[in-house]
C-alpha atoms as a PDB file:
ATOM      1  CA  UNK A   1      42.856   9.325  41.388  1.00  0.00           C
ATOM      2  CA  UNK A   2      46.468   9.326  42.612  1.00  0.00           C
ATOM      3  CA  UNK A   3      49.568  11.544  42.507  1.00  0.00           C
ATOM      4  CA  UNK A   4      53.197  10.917  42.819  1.00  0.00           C
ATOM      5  CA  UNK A   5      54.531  13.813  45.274  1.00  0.00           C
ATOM      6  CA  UNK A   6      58.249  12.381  44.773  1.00  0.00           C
ATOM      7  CA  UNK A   7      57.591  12.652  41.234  1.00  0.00           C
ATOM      8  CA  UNK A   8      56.180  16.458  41.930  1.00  0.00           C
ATOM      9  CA  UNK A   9      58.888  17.443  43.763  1.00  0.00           C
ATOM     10  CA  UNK A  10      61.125  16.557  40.705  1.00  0.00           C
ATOM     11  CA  UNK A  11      58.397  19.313  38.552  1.00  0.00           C
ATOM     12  CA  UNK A  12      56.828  15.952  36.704  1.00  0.00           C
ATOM     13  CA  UNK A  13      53.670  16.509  36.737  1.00  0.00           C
ATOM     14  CA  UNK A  14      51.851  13.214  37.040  1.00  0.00           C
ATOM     15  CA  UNK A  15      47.838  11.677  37.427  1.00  0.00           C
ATOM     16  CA  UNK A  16      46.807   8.293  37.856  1.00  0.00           C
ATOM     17  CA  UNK A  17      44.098   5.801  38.550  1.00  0.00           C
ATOM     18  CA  UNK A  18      43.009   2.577  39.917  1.00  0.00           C
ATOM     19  CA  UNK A  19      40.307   0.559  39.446  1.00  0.00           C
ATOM     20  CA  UNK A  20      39.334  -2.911  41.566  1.00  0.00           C
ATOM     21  CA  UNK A  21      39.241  -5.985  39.180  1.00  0.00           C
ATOM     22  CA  UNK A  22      38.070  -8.654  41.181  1.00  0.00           C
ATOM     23  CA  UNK A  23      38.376  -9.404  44.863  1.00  0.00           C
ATOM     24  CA  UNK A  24      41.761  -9.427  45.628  1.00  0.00           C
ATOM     25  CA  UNK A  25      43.347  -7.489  41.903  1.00  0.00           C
ATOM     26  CA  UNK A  26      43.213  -4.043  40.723  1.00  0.00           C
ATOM     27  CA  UNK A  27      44.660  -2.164  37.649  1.00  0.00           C
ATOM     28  CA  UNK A  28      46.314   0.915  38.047  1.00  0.00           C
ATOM     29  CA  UNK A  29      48.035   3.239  35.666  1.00  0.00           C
ATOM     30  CA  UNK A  30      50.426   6.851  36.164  1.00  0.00           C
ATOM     31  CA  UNK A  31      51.056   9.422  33.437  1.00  0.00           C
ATOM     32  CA  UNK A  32      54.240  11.963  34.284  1.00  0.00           C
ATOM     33  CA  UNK A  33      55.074  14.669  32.378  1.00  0.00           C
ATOM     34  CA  UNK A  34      57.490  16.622  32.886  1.00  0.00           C
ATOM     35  CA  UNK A  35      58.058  19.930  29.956  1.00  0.00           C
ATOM     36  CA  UNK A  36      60.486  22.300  31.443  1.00  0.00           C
ATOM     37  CA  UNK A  37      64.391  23.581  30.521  1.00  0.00           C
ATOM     38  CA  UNK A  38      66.066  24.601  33.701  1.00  0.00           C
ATOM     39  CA  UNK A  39      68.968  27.472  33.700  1.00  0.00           C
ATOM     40  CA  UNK A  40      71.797  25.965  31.772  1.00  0.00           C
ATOM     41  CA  UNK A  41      70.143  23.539  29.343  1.00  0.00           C
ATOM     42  CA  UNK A  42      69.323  21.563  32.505  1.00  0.00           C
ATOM     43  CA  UNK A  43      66.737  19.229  31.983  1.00  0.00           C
ATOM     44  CA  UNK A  44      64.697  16.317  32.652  1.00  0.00           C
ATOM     45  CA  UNK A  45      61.724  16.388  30.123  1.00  0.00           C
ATOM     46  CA  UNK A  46      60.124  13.000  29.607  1.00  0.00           C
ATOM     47  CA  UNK A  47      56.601  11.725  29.146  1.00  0.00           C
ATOM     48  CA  UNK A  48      56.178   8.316  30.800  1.00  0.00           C
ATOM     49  CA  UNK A  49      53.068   5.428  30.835  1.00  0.00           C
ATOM     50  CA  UNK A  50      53.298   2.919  33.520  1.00  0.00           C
ATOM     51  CA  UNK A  51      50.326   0.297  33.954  1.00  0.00           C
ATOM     52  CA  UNK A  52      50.222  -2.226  36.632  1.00  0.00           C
ATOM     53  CA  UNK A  53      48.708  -5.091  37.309  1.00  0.00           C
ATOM     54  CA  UNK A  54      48.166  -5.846  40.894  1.00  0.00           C
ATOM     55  CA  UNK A  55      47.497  -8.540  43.281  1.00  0.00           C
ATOM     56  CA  UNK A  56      46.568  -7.364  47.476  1.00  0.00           C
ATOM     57  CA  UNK A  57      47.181  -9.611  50.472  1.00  0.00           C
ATOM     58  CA  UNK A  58      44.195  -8.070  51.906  1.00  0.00           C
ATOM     59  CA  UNK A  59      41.271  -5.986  50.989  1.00  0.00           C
ATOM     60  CA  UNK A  60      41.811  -4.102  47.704  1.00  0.00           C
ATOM     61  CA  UNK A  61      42.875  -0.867  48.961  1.00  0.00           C
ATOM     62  CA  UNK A  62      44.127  -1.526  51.882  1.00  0.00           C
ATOM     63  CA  UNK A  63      47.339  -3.302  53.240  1.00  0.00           C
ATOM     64  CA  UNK A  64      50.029  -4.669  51.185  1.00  0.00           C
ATOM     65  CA  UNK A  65      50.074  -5.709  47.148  1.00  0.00           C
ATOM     66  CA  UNK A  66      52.396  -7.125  44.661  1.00  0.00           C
ATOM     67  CA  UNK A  67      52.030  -6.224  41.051  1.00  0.00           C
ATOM     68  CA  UNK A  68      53.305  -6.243  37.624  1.00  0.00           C
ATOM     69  CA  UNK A  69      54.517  -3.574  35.700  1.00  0.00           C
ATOM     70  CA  UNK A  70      55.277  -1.795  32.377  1.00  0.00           C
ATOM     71  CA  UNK A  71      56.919   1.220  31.500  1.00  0.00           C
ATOM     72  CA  UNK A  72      57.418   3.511  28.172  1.00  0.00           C
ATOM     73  CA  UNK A  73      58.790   6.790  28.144  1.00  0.00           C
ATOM     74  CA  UNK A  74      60.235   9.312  25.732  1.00  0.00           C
ATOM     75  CA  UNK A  75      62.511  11.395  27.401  1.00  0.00           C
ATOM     76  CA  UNK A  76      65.656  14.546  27.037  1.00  0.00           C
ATOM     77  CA  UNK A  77      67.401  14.243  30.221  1.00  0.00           C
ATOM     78  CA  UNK A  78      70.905  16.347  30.828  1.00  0.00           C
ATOM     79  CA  UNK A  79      72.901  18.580  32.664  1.00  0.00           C
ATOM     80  CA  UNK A  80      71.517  17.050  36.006  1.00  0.00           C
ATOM     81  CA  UNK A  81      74.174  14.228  36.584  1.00  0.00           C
ATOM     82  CA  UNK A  82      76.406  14.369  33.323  1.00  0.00           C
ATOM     83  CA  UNK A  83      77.643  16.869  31.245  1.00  0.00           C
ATOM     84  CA  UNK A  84      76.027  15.441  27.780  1.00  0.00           C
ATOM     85  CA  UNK A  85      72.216  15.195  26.937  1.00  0.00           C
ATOM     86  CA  UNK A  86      70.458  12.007  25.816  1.00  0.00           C
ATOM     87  CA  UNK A  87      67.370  11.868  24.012  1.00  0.00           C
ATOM     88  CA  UNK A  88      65.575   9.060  23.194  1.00  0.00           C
ATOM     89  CA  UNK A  89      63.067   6.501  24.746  1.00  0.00           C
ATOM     90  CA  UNK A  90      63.055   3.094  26.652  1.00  0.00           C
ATOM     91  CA  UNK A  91      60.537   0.703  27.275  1.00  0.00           C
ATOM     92  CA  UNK A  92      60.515  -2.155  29.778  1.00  0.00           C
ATOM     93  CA  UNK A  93      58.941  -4.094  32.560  1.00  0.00           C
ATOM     94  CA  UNK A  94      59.327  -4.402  36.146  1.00  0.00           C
ATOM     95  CA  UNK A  95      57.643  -6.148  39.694  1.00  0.00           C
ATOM     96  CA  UNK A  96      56.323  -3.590  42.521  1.00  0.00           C
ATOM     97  CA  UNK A  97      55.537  -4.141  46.261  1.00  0.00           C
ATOM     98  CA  UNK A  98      53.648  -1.378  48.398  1.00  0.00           C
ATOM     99  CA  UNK A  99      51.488  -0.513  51.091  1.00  0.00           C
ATOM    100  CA  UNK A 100      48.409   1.563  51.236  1.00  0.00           C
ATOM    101  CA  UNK A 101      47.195   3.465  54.446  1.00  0.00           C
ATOM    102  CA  UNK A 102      43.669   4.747  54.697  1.00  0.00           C
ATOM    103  CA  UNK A 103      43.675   8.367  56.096  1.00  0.00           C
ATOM    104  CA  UNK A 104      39.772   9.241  55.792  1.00  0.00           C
ATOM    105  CA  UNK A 105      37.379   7.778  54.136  1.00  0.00           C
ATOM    106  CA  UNK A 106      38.391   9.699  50.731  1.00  0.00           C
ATOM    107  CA  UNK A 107      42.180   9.687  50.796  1.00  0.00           C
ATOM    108  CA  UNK A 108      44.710   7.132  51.354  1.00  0.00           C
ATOM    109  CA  UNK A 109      48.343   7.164  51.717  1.00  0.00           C
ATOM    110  CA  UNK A 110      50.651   4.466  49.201  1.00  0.00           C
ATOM    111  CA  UNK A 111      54.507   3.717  49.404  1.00  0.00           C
ATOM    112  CA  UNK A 112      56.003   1.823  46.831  1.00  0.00           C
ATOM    113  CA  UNK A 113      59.249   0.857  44.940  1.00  0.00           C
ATOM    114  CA  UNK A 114      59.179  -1.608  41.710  1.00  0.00           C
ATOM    115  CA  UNK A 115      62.341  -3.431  40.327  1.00  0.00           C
ATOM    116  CA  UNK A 116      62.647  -4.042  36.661  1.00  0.00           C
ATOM    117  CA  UNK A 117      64.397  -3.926  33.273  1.00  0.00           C
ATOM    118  CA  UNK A 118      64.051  -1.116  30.782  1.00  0.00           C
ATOM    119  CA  UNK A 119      65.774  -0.951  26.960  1.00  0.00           C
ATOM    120  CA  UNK A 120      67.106   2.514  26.160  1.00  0.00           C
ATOM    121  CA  UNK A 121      67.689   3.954  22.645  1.00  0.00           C
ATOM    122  CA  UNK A 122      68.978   7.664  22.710  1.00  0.00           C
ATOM    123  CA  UNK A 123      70.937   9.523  21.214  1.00  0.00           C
ATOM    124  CA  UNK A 124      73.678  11.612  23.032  1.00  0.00           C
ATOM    125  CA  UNK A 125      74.911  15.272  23.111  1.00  0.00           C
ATOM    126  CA  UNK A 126      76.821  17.487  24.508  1.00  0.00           C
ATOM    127  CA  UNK A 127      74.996  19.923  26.868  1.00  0.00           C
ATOM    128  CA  UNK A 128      75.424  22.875  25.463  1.00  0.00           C
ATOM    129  CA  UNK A 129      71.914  24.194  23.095  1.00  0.00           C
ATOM    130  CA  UNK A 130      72.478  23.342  19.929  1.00  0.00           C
ATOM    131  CA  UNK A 131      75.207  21.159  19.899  1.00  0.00           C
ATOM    132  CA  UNK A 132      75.929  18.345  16.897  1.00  0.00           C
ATOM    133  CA  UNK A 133      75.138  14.490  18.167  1.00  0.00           C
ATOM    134  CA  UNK A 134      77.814  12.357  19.451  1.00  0.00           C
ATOM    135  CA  UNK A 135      76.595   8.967  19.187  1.00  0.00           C
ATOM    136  CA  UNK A 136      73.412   6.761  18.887  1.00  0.00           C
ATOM    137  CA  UNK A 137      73.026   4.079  21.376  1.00  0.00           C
ATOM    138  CA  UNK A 138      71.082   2.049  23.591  1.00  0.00           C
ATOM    139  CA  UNK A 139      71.272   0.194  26.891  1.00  0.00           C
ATOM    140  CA  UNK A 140      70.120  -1.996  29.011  1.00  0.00           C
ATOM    141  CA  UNK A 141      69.167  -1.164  32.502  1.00  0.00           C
ATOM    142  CA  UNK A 142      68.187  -3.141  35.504  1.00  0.00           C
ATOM    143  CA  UNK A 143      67.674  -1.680  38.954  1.00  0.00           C
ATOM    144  CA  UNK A 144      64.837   0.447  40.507  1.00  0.00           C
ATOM    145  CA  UNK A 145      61.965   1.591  37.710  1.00  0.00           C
ATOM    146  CA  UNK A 146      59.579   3.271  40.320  1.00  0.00           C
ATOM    147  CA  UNK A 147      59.608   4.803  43.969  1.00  0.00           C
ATOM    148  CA  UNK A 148      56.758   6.461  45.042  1.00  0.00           C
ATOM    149  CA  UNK A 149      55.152   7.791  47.799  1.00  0.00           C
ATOM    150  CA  UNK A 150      51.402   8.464  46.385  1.00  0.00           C
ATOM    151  CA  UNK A 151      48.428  10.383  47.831  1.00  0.00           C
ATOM    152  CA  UNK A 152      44.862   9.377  46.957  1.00  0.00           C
ATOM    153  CA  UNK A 153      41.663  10.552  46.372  1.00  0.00           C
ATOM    154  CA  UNK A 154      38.383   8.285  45.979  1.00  0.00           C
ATOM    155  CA  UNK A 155      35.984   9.349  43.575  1.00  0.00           C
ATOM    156  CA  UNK A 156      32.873   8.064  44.691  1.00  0.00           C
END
């Protein structure tokens, strides 16, 4: 079982898992959810699936891995870093690289960052509760999909 802290310390609440395929893969998977209206309007409310696929230099684990990603989320985001509200969802796909650190034998220590595509469709608003909708779009966005810095517990 895993947890994002940088996705905690946004108030996402998140859970994963990972589970070794064969000797060198492993599939792992994060859930972040994230409910809550901030003074304002203010919000970042989204519920986002990302699965990965991955592939480890070493032992599974341990050391450094390369996988490959999806991502779907439905999300109301706004007041943070615009003035307007979008709600909508996107869905795309992305490649990781990270590093795991064992602490103890139960918990270990991951840094990652994956780069990737994602399709938006939203539809925008102004900030303000209540307020008519502006326009319906969509977008395309390449750049970072992920950063994390996870901590994780075995289950044994």
């Amino acid at each position: 079982m895993k947890t994002n802290v940088l996705y905690d310390l946004t108030s996402s609440l998140n859970i994963g898992g990972e589970i070794k395929c064969k000797d060198a893969y492993s599939f792992t998977s994060i859930i972040s959810y994230n409910p809550w209206t901030f003074a304002d309007n203010k919000k970042m409310k989204h519920l986002l699936i990302q699965p990965e696929f991955r592939r480890w230099f070493g032992e599974v684990f341990q050391g450094s891995f390369v996988g490959i990603q999806a991502h779907y989320a439905r999300f109301n985001w706004g007041g943070i870093l615009s003035d307007y509200r979008f709600q909508g969802n996107l869905v795309g796909a992305g490649i990781s690289y990270g590093y795991q650190w064992m602490i103890s034998p139960l918990w270990n220590l991951e840094a990652s960052i994956a780069l990737g595509y994602a399709y938006l469709s939203y539809d925008k608003y102004g900030q303000e509760k209540g307020t008519p909708r502006i326009e319906k779009a969509h977008t395309n966005y390449v750049g970072p999909t992920q950063i994390g810095i996870s901590l994780i517990y075995f289950i044994q």
